[in-house]
N, C-alpha and C. Protein backbone atom coordinates (compact mmCIF):
# COMPACT_ATOMS: atom_id res chain seq x y z
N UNK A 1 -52.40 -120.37 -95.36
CA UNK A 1 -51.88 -119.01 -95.39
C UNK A 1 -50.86 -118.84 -96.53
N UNK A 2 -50.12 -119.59 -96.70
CA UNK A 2 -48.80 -119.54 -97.59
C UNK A 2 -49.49 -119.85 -99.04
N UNK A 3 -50.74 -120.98 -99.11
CA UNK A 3 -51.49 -120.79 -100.39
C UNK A 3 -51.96 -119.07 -100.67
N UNK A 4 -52.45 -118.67 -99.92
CA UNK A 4 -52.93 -116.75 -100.20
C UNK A 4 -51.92 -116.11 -100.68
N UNK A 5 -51.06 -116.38 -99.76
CA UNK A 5 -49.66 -114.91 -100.38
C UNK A 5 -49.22 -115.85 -101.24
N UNK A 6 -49.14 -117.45 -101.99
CA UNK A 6 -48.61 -117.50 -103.34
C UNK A 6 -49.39 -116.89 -104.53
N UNK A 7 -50.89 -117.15 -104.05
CA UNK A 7 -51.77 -116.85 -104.87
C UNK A 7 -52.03 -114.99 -105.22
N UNK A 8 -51.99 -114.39 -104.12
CA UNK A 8 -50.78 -112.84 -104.50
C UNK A 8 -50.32 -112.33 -104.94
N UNK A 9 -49.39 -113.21 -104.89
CA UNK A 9 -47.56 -113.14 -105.93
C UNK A 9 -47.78 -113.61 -106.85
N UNK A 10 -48.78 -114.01 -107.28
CA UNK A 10 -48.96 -114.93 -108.97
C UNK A 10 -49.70 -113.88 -109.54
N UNK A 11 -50.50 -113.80 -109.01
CA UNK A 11 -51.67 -112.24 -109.37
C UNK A 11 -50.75 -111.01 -109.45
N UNK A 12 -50.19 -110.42 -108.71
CA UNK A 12 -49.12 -108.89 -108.71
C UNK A 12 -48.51 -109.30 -110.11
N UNK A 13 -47.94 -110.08 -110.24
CA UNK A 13 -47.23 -110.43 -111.76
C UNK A 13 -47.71 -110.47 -112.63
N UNK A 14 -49.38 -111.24 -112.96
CA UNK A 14 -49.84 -111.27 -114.01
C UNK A 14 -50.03 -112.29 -114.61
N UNK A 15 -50.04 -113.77 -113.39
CA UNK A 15 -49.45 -115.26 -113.59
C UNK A 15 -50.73 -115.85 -113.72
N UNK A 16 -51.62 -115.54 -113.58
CA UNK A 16 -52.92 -116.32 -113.56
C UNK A 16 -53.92 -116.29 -114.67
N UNK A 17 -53.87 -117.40 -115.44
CA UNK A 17 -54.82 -117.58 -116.57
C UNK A 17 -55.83 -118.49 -116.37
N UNK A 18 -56.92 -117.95 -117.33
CA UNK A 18 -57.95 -119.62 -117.33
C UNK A 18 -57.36 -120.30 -117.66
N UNK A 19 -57.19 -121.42 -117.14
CA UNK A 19 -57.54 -122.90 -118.06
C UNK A 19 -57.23 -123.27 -119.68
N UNK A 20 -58.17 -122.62 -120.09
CA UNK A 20 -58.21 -122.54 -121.91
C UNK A 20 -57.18 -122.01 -122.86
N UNK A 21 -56.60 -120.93 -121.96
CA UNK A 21 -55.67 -119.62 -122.07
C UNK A 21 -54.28 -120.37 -122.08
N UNK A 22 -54.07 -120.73 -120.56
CA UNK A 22 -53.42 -121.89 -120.50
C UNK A 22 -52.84 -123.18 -121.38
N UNK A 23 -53.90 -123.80 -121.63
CA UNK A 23 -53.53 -124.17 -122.17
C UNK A 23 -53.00 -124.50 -123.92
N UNK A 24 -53.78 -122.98 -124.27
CA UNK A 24 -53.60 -122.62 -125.95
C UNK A 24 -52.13 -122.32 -126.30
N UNK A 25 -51.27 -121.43 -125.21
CA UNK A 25 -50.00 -121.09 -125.19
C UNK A 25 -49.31 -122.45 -125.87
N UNK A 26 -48.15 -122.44 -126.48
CA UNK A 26 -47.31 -123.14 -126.85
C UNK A 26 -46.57 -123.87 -126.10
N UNK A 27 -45.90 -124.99 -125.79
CA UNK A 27 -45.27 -125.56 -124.62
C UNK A 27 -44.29 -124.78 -124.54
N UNK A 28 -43.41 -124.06 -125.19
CA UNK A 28 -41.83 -123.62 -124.33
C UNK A 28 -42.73 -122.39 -123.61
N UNK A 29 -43.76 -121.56 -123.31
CA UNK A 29 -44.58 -121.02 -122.94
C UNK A 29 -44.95 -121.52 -121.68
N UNK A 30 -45.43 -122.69 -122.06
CA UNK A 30 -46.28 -123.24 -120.48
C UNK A 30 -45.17 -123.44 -119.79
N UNK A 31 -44.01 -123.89 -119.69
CA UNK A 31 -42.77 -124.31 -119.53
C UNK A 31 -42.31 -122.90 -118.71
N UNK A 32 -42.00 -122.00 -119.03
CA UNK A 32 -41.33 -120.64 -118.99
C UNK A 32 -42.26 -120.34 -117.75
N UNK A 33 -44.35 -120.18 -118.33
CA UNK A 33 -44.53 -119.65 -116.88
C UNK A 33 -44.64 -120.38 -116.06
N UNK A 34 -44.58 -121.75 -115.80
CA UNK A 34 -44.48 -122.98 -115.19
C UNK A 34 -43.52 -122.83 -113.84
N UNK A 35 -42.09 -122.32 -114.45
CA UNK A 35 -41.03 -122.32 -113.75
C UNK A 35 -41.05 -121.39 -113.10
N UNK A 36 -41.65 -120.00 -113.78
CA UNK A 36 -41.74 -118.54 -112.97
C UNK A 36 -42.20 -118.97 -111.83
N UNK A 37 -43.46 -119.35 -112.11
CA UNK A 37 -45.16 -119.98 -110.89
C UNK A 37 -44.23 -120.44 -109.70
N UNK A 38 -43.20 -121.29 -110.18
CA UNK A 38 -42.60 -121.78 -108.78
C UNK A 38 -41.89 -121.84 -108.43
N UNK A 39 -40.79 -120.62 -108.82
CA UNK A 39 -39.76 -120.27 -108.24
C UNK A 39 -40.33 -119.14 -107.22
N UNK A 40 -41.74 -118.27 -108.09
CA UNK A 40 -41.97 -117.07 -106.90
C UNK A 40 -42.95 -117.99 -105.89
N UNK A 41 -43.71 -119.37 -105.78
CA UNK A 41 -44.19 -119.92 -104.78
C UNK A 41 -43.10 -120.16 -104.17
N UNK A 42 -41.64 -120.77 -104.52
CA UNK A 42 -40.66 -121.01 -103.30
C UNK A 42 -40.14 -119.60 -102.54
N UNK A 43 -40.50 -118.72 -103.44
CA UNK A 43 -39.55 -117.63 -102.72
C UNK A 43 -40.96 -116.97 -101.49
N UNK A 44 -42.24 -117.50 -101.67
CA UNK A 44 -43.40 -117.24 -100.62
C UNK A 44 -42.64 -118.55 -99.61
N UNK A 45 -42.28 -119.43 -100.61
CA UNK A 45 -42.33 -120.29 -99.01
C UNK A 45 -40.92 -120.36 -98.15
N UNK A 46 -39.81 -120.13 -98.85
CA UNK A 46 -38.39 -119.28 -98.23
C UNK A 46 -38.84 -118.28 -97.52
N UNK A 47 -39.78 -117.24 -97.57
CA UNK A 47 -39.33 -115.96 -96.97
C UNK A 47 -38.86 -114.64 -97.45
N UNK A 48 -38.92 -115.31 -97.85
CA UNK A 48 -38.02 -113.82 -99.61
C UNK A 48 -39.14 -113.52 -100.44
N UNK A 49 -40.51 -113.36 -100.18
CA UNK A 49 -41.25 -112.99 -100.90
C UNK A 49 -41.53 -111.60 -101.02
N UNK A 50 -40.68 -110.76 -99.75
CA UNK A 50 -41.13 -109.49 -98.68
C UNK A 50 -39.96 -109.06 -99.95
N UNK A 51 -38.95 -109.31 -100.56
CA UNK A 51 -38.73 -108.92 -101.27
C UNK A 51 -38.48 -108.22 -103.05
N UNK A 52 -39.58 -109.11 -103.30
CA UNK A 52 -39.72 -109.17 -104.72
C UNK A 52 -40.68 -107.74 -105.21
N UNK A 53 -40.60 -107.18 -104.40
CA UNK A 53 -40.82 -105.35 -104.93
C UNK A 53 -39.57 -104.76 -105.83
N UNK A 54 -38.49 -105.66 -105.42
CA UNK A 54 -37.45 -105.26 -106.69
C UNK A 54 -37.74 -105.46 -108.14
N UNK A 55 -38.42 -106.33 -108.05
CA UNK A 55 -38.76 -107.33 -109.46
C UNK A 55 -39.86 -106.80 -110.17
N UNK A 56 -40.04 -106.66 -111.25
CA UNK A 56 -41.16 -106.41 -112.18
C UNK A 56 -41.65 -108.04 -113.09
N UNK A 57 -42.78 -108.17 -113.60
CA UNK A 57 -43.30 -108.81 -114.39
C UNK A 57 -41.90 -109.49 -115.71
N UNK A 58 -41.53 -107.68 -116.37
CA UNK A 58 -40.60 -108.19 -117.28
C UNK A 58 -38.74 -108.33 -116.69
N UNK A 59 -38.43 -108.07 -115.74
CA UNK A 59 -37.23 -108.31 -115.14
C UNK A 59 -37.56 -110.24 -114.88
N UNK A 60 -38.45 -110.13 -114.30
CA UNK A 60 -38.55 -111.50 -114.65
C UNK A 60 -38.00 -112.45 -115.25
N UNK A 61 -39.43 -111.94 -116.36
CA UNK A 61 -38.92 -113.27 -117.40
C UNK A 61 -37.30 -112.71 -118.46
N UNK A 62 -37.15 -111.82 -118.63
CA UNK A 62 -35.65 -111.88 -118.36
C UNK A 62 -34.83 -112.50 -117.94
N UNK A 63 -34.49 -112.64 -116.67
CA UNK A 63 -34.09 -113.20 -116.22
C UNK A 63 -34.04 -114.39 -116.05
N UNK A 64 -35.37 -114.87 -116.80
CA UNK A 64 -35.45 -116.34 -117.06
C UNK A 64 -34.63 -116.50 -118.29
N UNK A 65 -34.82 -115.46 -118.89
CA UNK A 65 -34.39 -115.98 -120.85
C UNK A 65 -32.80 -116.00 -120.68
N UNK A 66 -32.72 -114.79 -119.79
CA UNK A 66 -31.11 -114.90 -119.77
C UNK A 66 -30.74 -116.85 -118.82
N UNK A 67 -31.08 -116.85 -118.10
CA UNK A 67 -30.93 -118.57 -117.61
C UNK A 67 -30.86 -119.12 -118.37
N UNK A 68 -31.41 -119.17 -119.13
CA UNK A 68 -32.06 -120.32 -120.31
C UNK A 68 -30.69 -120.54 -121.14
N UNK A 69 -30.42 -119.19 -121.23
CA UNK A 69 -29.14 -118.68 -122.40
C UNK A 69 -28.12 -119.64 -121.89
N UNK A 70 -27.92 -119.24 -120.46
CA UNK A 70 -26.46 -119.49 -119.65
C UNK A 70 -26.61 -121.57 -119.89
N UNK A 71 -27.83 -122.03 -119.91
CA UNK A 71 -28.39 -123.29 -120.02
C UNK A 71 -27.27 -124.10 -121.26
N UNK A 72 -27.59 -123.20 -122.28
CA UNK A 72 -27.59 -123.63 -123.54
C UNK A 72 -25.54 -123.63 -123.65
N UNK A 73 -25.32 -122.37 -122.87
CA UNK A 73 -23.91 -122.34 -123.80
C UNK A 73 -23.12 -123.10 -122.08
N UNK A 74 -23.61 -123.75 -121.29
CA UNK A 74 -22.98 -124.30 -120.51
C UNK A 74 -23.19 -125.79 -120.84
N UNK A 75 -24.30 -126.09 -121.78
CA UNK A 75 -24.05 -127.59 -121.95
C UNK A 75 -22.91 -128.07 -122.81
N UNK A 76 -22.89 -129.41 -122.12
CA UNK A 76 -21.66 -130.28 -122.38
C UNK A 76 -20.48 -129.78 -122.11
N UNK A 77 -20.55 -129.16 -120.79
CA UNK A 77 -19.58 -128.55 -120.40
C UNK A 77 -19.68 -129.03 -118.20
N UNK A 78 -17.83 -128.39 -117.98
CA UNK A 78 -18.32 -128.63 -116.32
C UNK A 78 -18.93 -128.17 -115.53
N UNK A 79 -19.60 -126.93 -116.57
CA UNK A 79 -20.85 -125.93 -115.89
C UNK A 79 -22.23 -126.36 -116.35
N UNK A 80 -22.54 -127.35 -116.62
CA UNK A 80 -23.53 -127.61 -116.98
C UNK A 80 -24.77 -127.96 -116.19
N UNK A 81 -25.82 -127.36 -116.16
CA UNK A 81 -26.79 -126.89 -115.18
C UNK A 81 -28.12 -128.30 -115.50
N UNK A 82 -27.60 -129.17 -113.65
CA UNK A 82 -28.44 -130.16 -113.87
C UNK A 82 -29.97 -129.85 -113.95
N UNK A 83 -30.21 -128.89 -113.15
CA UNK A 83 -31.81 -128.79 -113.23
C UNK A 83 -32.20 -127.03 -113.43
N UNK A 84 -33.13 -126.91 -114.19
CA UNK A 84 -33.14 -125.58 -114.80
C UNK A 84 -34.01 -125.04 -113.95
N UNK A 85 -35.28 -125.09 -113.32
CA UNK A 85 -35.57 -124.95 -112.23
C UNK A 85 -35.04 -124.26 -111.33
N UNK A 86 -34.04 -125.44 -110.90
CA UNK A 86 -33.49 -125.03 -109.78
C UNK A 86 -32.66 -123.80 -109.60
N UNK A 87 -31.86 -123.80 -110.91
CA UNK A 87 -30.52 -122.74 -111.50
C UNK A 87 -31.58 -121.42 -111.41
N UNK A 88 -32.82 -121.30 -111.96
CA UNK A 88 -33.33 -120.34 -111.95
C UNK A 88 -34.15 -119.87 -110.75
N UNK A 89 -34.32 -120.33 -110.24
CA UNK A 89 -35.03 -120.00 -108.75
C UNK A 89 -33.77 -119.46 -107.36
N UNK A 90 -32.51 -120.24 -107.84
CA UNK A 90 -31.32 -119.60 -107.17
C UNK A 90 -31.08 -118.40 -107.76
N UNK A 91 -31.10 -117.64 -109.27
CA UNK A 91 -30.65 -116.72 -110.23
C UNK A 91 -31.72 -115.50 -109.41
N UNK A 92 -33.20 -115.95 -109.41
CA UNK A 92 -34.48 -115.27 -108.59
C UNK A 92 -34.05 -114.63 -107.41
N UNK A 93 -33.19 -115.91 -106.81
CA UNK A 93 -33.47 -115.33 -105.16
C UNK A 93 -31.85 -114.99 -105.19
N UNK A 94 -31.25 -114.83 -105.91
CA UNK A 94 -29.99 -113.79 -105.77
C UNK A 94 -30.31 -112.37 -105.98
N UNK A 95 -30.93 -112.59 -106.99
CA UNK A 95 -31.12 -110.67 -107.28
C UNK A 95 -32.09 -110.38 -106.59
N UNK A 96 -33.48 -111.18 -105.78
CA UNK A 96 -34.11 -110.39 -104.53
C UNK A 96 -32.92 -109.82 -103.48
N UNK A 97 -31.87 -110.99 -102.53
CA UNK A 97 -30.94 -110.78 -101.91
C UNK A 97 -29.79 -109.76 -102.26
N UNK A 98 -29.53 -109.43 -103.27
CA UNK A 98 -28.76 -108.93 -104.00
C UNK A 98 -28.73 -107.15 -103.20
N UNK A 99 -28.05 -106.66 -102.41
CA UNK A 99 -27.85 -105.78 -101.88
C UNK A 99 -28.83 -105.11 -100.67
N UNK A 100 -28.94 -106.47 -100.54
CA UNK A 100 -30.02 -106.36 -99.20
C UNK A 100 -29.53 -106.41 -97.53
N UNK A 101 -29.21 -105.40 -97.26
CA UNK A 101 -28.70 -104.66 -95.68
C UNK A 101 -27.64 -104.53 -95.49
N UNK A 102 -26.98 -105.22 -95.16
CA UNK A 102 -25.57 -104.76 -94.98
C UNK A 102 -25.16 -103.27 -95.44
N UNK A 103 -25.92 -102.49 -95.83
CA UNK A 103 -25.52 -101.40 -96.33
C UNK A 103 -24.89 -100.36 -95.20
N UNK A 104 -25.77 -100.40 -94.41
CA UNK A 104 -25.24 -100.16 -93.00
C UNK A 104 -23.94 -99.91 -92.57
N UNK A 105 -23.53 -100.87 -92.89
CA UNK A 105 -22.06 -101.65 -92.44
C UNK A 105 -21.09 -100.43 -93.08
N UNK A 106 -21.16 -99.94 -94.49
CA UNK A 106 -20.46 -99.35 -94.58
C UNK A 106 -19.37 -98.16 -94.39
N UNK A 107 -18.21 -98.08 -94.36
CA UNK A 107 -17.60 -97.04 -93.52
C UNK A 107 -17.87 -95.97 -94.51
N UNK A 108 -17.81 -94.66 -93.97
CA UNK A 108 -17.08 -93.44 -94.50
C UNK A 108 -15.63 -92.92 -94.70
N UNK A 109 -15.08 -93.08 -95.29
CA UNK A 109 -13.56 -92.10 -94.78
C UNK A 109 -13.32 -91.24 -95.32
């Protein structure tokens, strides 16, 4: 089941190439949609997939490039981001979460 709705979420985006296609791209390319592929399979297998109607194709990878950025000017530093992956799949599932219910909560005065 969780293979279908990744396979879904790869398709709604635009993530699915042949093979050939695949592999003609350049590596920082394969790399880039590599990481997309499975940050939105973790966010099918978290639960947070019900949310990625916020997200477009190019907010996306945005959001990847901007990571990438934060990558570069945090190395050799105490912010320095052990796994890029990971940094970006947390960056993903913040801005799905990112003003999600609590809205409720708020008072009037």
């Amino acid at each position: 089941m969780n293979e279908e709705k990744i396979i879904d979420v790869l398709d709604k985006f635009e993530l699915i190439y042949p093979k050939e296609i695949a592999e003609s791209m350049r590596d920082d390319i394969q790399e880039k949609f590599k990481t997309v592929c499975y940050a939105l399979a973790l966010a099918v297998k978290e639960n947070v997939s019900h949310l990625l109607y916020k997200m477009n194709r190019d907010k996306i990878f945005s959001l990847y490039d901007e990571c990438k950025l934060r990558e570069q000017e945090y190395k050799d530093t105490d912010n320095e981001i052990i796994s890029f992956t990971n940094y970006f799949y947390k960056s993903l599932k913040g801005q799905l979460l990112k003003s999600e219910g609590s809205s409720f909560l708020c008072l009037k005065i």
